[in-house]
N, C-alpha and C. Protein backbone atom coordinates (compact mmCIF):
# COMPACT_ATOMS: atom_id res chain seq x y z
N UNK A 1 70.62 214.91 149.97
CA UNK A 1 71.80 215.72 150.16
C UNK A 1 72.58 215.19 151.36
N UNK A 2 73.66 214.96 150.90
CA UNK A 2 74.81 214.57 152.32
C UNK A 2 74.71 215.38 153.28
N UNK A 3 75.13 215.49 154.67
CA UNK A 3 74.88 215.98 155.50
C UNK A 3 76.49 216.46 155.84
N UNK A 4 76.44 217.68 156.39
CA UNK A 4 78.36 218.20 156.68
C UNK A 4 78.77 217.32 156.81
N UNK A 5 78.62 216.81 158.15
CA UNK A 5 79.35 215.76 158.91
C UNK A 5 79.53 214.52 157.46
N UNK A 6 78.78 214.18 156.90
CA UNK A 6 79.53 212.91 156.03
C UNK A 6 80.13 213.73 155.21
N UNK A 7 80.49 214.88 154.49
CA UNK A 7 80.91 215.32 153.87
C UNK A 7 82.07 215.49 154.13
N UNK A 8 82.51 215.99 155.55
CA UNK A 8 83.64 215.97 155.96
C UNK A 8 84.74 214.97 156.14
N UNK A 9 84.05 213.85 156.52
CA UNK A 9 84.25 212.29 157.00
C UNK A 9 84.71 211.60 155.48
N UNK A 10 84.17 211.98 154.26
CA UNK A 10 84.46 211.39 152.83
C UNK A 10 85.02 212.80 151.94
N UNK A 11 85.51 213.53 152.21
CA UNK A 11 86.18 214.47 151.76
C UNK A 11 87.10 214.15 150.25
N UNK A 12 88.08 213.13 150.26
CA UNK A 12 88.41 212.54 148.91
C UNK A 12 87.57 211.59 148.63
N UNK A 13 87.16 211.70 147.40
CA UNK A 13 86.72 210.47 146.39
C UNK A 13 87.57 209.76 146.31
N UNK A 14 86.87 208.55 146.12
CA UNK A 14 87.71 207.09 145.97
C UNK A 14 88.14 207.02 144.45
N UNK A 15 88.97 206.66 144.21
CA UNK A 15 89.12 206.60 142.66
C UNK A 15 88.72 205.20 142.09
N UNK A 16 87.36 204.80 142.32
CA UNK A 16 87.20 203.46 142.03
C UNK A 16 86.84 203.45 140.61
N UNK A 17 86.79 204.55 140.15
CA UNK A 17 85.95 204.27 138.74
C UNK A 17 87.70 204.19 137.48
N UNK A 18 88.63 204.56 138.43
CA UNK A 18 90.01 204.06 137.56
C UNK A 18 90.23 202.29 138.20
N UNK A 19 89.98 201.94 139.05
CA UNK A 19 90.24 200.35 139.43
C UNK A 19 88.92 200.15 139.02
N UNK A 20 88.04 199.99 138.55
CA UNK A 20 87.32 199.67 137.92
C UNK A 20 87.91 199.10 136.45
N UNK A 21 88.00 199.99 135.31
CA UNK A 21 88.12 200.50 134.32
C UNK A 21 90.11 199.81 133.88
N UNK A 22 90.87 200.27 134.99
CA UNK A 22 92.35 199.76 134.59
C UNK A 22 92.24 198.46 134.97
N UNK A 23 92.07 198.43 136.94
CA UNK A 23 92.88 196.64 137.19
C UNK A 23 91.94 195.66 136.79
N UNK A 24 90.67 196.18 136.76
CA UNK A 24 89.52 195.12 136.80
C UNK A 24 89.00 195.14 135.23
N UNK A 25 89.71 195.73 134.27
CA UNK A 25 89.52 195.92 133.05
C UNK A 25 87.63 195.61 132.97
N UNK A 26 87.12 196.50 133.64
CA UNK A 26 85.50 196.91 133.33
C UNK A 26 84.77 197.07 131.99
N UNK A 27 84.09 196.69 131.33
CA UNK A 27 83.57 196.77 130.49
C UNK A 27 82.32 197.85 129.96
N UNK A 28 81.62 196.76 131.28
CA UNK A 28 80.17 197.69 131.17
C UNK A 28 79.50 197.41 132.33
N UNK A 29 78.99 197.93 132.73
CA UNK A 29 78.22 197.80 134.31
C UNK A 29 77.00 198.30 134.37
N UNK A 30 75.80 198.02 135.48
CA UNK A 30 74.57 198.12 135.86
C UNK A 30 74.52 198.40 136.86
N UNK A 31 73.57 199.41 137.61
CA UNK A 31 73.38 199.03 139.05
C UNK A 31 71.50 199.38 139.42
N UNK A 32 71.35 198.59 139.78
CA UNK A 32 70.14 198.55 140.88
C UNK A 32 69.73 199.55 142.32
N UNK A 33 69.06 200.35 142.23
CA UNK A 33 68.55 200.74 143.74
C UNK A 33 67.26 199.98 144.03
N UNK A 34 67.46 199.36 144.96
CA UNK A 34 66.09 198.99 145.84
C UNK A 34 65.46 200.03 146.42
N UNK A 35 64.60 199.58 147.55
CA UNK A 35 63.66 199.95 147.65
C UNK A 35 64.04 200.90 149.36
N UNK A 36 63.90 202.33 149.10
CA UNK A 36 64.95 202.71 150.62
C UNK A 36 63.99 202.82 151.94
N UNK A 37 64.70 202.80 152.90
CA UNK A 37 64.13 202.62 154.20
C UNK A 37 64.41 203.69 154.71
N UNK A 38 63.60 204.59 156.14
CA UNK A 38 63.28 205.79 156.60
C UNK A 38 64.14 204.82 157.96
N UNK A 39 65.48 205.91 158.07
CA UNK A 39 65.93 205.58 159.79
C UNK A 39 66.16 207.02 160.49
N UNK A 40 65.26 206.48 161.88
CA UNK A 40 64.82 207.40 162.44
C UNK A 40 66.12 207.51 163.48
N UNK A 41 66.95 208.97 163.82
CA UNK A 41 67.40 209.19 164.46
C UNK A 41 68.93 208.47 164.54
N UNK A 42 69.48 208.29 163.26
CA UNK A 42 70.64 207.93 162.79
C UNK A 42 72.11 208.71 163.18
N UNK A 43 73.18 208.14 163.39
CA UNK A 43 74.33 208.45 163.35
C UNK A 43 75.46 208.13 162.71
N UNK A 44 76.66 208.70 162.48
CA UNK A 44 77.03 208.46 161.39
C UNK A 44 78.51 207.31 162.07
N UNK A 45 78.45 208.03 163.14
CA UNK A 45 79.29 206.86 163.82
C UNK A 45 79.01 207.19 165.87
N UNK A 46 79.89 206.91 166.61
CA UNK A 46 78.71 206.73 168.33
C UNK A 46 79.12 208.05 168.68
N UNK A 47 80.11 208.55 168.03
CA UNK A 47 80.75 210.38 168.22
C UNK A 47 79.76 211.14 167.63
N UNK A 48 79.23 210.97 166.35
CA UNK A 48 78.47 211.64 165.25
C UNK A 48 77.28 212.08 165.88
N UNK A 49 77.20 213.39 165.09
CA UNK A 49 75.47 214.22 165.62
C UNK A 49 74.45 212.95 165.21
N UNK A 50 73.29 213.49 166.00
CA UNK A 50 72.35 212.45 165.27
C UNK A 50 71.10 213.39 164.28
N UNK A 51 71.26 212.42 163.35
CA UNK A 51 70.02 213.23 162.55
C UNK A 51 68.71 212.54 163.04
N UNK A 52 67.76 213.31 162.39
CA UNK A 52 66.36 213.05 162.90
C UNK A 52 65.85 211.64 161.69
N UNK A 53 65.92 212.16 160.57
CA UNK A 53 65.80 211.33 159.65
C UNK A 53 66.82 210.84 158.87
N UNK A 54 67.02 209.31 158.19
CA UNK A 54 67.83 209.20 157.04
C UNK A 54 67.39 208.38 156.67
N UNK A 55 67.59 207.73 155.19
CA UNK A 55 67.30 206.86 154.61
C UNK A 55 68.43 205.80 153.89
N UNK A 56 68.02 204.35 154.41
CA UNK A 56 69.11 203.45 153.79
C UNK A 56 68.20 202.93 152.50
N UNK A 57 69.68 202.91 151.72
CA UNK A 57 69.18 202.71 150.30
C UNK A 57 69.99 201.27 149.50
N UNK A 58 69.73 200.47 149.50
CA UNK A 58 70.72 199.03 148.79
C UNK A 58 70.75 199.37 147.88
N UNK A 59 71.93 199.20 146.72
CA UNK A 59 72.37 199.40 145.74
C UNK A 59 73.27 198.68 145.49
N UNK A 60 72.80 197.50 144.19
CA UNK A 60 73.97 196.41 143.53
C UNK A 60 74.22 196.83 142.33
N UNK A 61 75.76 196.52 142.06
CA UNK A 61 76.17 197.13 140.79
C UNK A 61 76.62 195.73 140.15
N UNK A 62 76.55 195.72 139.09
CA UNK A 62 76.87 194.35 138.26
C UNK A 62 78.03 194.57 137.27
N UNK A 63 79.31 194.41 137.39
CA UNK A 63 80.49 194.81 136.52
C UNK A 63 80.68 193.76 135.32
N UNK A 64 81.00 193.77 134.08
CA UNK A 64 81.12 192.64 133.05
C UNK A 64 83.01 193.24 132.68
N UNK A 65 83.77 192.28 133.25
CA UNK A 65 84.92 192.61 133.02
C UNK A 65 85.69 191.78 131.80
N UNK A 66 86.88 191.37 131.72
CA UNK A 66 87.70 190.27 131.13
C UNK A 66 87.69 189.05 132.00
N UNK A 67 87.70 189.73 133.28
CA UNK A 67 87.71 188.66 134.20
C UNK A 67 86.30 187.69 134.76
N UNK A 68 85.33 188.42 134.15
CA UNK A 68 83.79 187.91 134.13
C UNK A 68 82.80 188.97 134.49
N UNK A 69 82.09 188.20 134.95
CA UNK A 69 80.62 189.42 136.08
C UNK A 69 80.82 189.42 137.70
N UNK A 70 81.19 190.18 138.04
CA UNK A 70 81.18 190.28 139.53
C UNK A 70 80.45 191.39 140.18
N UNK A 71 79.56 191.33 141.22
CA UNK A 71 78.58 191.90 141.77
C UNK A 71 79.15 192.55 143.13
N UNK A 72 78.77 193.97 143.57
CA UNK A 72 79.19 194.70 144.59
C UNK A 72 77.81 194.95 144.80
N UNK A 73 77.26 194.67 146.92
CA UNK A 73 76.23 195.26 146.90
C UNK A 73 76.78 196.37 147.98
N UNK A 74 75.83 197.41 148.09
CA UNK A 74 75.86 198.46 148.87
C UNK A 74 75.07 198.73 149.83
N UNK A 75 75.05 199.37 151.03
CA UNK A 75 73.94 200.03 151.53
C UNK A 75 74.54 201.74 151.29
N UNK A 76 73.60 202.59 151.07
CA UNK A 76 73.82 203.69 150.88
C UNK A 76 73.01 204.53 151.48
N UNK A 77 73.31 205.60 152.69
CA UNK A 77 72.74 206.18 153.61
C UNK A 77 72.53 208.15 152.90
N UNK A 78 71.22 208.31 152.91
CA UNK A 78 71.23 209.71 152.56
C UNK A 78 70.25 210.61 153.58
């Protein structure tokens, strides 16, 4: 579960799943989670509360467009 503070901080969604889908004419896509890591005493930026626990999570997505396969990786903090 997100925590206020990132909730607040990402308040609009990105509309990536229309630039996906229109400019990048998307096809079909995959994504991968690895394997997540325990960070102890995290912040969300040097202002931000600190939490006690969070976990980083990598996540690659694999897009098959018109324009080919192109790969986005992520880190993803929960």
């Amino acid at each position: 579960m997100l925590s206020f503070e990132v909730k607040l901080r990402f308040s609009e969604p990105a509309d990536a799943k229309s630039v996906q889908r229109q400019h990048m004419e998307v096809q079909t896509f995959q994504y991968d989670v690895g394997q997540f890591k325990k960070v102890k005493n995290w912040r969300l930026d040097k202002d931000g509360g600190q939490h006690k626990a969070a976990y980083e999570i990598p996540v690659t997505q694999v897009f098959n467009s018109r324009f080919g396969m192109f790969t986005w990786n992520k880190i993803a903090m929960s």
